[in-house]
N, C-alpha and C. Protein backbone atom coordinates (compact mmCIF):
# COMPACT_ATOMS: atom_id res chain seq x y z
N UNK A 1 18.97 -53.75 5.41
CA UNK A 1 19.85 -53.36 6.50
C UNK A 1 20.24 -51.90 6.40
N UNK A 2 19.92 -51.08 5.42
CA UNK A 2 20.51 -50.25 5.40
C UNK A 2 22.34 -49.83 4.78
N UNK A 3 22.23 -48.38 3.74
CA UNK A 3 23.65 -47.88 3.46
C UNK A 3 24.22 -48.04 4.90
N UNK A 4 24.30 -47.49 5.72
CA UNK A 4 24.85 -46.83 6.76
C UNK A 4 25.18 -48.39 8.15
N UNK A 5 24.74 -49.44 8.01
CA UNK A 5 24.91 -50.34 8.26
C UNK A 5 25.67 -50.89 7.45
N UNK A 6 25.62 -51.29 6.20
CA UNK A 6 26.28 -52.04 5.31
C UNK A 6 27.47 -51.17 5.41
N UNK A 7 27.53 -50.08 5.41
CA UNK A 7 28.99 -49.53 5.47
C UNK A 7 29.71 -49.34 6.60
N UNK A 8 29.15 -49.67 7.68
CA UNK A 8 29.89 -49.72 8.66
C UNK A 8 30.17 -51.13 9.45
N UNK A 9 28.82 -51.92 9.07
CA UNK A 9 29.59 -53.32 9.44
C UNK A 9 29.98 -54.44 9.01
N UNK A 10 29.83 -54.38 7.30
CA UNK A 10 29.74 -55.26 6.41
C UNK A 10 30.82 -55.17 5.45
N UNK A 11 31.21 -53.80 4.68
CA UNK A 11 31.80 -53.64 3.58
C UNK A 11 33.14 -53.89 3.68
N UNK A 12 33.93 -53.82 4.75
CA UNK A 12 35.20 -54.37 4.82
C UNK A 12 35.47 -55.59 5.42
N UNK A 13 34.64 -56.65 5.03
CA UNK A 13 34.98 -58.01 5.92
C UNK A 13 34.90 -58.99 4.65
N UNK A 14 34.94 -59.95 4.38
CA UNK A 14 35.54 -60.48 3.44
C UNK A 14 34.40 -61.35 3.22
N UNK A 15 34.06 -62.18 2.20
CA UNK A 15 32.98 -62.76 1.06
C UNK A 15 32.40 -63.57 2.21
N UNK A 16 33.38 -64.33 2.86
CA UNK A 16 32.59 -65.05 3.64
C UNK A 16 31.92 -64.88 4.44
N UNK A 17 32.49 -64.33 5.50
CA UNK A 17 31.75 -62.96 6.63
C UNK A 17 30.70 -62.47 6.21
N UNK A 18 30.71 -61.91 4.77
CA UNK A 18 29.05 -61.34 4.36
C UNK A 18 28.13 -62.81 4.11
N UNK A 19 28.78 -63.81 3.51
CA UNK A 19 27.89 -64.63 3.62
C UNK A 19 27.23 -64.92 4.77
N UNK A 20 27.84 -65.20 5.68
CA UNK A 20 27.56 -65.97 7.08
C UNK A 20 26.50 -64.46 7.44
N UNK A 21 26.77 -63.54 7.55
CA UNK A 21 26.01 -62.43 8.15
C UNK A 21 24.53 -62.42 7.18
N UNK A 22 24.75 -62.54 5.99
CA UNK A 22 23.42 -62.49 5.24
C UNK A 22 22.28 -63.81 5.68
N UNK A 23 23.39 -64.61 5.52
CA UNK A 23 22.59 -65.70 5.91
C UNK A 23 21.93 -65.81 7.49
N UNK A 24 22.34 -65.31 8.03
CA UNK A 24 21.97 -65.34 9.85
C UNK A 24 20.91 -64.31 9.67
N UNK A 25 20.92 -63.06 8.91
CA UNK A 25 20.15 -62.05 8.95
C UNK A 25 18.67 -62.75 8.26
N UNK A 26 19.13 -62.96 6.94
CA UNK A 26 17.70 -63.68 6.20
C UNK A 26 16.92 -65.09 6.85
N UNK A 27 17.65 -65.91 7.22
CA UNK A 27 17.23 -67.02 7.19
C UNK A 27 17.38 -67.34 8.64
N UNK A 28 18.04 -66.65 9.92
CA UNK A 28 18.07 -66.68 11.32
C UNK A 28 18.63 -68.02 11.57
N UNK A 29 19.76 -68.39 10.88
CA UNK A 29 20.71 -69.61 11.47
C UNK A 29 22.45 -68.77 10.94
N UNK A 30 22.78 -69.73 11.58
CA UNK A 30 24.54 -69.51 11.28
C UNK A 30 25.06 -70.66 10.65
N UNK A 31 26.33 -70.36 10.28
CA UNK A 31 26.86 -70.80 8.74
C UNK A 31 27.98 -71.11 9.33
N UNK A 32 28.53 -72.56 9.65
CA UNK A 32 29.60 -72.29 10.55
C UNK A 32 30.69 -71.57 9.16
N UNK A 33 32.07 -71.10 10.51
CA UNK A 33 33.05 -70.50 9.20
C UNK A 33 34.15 -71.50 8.67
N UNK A 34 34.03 -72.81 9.31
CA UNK A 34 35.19 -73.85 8.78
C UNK A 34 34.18 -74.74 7.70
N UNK A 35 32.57 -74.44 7.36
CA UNK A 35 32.07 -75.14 6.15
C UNK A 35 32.87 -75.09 5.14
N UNK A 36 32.52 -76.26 4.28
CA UNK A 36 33.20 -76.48 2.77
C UNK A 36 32.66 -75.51 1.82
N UNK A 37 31.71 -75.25 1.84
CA UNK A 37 31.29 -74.83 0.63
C UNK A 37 31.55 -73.02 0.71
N UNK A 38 31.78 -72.90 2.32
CA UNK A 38 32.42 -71.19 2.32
C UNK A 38 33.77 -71.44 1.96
N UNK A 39 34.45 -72.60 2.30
CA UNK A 39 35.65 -72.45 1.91
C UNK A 39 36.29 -72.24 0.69
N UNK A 40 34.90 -72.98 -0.11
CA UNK A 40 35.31 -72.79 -1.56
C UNK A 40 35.40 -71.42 -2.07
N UNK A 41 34.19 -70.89 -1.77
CA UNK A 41 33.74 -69.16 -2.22
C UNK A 41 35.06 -68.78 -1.71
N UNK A 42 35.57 -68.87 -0.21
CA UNK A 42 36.62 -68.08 -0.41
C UNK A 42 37.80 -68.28 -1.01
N UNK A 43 37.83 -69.27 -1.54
CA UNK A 43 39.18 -69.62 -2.39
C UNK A 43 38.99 -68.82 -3.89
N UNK A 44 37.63 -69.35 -4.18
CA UNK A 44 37.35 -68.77 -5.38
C UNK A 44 37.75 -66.61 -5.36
N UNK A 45 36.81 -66.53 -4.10
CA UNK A 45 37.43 -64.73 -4.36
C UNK A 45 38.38 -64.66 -4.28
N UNK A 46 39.63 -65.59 -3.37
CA UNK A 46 41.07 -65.17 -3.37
C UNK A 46 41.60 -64.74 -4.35
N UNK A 47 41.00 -65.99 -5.06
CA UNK A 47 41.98 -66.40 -6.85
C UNK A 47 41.05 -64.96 -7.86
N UNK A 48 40.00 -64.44 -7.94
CA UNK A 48 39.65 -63.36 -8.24
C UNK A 48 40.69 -62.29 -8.37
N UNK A 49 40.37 -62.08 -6.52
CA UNK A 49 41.05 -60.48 -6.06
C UNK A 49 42.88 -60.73 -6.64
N UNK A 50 43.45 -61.54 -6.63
CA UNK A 50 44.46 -61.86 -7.20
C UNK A 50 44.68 -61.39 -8.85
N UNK A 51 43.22 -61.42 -9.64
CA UNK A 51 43.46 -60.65 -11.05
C UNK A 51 43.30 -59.54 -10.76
N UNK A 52 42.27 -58.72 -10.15
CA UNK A 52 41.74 -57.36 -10.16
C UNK A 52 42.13 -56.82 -9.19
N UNK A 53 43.09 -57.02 -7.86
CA UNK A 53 43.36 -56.60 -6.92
C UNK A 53 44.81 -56.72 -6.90
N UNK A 54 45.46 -56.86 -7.90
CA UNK A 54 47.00 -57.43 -7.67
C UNK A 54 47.54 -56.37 -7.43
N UNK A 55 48.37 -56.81 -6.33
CA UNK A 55 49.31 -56.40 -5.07
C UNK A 55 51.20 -55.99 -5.92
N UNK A 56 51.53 -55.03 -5.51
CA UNK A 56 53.32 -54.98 -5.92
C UNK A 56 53.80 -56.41 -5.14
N UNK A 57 54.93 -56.79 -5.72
CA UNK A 57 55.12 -57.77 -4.93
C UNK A 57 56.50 -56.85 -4.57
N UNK A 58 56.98 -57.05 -3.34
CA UNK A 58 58.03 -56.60 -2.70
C UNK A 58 59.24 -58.17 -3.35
N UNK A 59 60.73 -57.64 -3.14
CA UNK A 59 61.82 -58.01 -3.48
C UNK A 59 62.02 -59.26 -1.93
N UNK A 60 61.85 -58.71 -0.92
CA UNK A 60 62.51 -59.12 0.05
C UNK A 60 61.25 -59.81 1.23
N UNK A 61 60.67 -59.25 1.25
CA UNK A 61 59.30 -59.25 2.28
C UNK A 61 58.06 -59.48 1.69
N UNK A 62 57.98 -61.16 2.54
CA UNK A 62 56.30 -61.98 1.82
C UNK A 62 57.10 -62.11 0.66
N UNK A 63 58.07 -62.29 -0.03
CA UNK A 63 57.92 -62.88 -1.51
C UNK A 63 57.44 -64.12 -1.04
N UNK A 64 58.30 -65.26 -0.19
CA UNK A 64 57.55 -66.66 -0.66
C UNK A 64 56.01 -66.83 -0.51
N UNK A 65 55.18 -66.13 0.47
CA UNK A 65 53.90 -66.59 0.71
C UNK A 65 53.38 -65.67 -1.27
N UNK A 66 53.96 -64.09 -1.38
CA UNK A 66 53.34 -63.93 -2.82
C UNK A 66 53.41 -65.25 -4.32
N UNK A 67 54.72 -65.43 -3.68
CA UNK A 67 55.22 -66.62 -4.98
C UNK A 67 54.34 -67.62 -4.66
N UNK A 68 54.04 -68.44 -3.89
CA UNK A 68 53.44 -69.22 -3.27
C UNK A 68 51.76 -69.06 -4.13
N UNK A 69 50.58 -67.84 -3.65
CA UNK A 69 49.92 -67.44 -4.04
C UNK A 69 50.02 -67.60 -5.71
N UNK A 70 51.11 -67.30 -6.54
CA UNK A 70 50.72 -66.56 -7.72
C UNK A 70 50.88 -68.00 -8.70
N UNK A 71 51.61 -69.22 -7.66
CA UNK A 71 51.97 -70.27 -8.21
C UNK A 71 50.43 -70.99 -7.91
N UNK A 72 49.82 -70.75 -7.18
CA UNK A 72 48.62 -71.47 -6.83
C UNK A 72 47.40 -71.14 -8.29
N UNK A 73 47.56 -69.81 -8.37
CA UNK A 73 46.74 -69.18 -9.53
C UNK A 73 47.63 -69.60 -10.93
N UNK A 74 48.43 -70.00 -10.98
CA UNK A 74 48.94 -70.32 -12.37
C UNK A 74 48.53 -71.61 -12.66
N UNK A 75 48.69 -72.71 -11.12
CA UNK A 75 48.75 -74.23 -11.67
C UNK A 75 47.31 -74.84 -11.29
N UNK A 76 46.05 -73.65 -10.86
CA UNK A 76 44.93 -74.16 -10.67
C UNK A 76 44.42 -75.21 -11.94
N UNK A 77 43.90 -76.38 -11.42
CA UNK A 77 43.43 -76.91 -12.92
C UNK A 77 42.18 -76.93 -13.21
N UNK A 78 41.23 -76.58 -14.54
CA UNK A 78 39.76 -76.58 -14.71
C UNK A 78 39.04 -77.49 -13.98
N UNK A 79 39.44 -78.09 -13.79
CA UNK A 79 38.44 -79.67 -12.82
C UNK A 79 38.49 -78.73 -11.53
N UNK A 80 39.31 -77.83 -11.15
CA UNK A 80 38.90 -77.61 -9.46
C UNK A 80 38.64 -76.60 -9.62
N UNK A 81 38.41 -75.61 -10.74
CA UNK A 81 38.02 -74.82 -10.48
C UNK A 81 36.37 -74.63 -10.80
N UNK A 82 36.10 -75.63 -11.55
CA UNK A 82 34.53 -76.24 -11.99
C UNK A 82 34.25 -76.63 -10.75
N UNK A 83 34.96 -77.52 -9.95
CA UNK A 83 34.34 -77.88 -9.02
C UNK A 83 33.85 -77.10 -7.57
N UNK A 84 34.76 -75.69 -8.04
CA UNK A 84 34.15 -74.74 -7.07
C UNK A 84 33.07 -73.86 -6.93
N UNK A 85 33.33 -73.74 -8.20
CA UNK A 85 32.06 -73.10 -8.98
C UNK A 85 30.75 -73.91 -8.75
N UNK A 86 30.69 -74.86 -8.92
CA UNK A 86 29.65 -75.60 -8.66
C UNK A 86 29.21 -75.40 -7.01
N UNK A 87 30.30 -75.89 -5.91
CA UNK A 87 29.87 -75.25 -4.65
C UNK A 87 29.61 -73.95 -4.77
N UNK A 88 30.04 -72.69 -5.13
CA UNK A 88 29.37 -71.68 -5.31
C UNK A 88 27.63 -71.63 -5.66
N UNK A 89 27.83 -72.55 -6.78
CA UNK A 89 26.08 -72.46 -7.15
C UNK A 89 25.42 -73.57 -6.21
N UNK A 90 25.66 -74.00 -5.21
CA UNK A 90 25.25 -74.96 -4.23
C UNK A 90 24.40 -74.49 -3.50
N UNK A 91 25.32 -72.75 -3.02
CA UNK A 91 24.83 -71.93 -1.86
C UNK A 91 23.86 -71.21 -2.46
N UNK A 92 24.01 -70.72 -3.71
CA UNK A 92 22.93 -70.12 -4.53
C UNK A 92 21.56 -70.93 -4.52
N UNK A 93 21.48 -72.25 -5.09
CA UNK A 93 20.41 -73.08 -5.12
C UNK A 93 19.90 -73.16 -3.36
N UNK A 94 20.32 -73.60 -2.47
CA UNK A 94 19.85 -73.66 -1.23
C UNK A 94 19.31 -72.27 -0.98
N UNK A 95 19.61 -71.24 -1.35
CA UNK A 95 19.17 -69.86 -0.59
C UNK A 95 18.34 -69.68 -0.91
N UNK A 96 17.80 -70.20 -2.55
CA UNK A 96 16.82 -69.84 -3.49
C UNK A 96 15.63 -71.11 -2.71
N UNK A 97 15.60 -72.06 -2.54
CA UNK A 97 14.68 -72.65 -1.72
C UNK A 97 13.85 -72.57 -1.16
């Protein structure tokens, strides 16, 4: 596709969006965006960008949706997060096909 494409219509849209776009580009179908298995990827980058992307949290404004968030990443349990991972490698194995 090209730098100059990828940077203008790709690089700021979020994991899923590039999925769905890669996939329509390579393989000439669409990915709906309420699938399970995008849903997972994007849960999974949420909980990511949440270590390496962490945000100030403000005193007054969005605390509950931040608290909310940071309580989600504390009380995730290994069983769901294996189990996302695994949908992650779902989309991997099908692409590789």
């Amino acid at each position: 596709m090209g730098e100059e494409f990828y940077k203008n219509a790709v690089e700021r849209q979020n994991i899923v969006q590039k999925i769905r776009l890669i996939v329509a580009v390579k393989n000439n179908e669409l990915i709906e965006p309420d699938n399970e298995i995008l849903k997972s990827v994007g849960l999974i980058f949420d909980l990511r960008n949440q270590f390496v992307h962490p945000k100030t949290r403000s005193i007054n404004k969005n605390r509950d949706k931040s608290d909310k968030s940071f309580k989600t990443l504390i009380n995730i349990k290994p069983a769901k997060l294996k189990e996302l991972i695994q949908d992650v490698n779902g989309i991997i194995r099908i692409d590789s096909e």
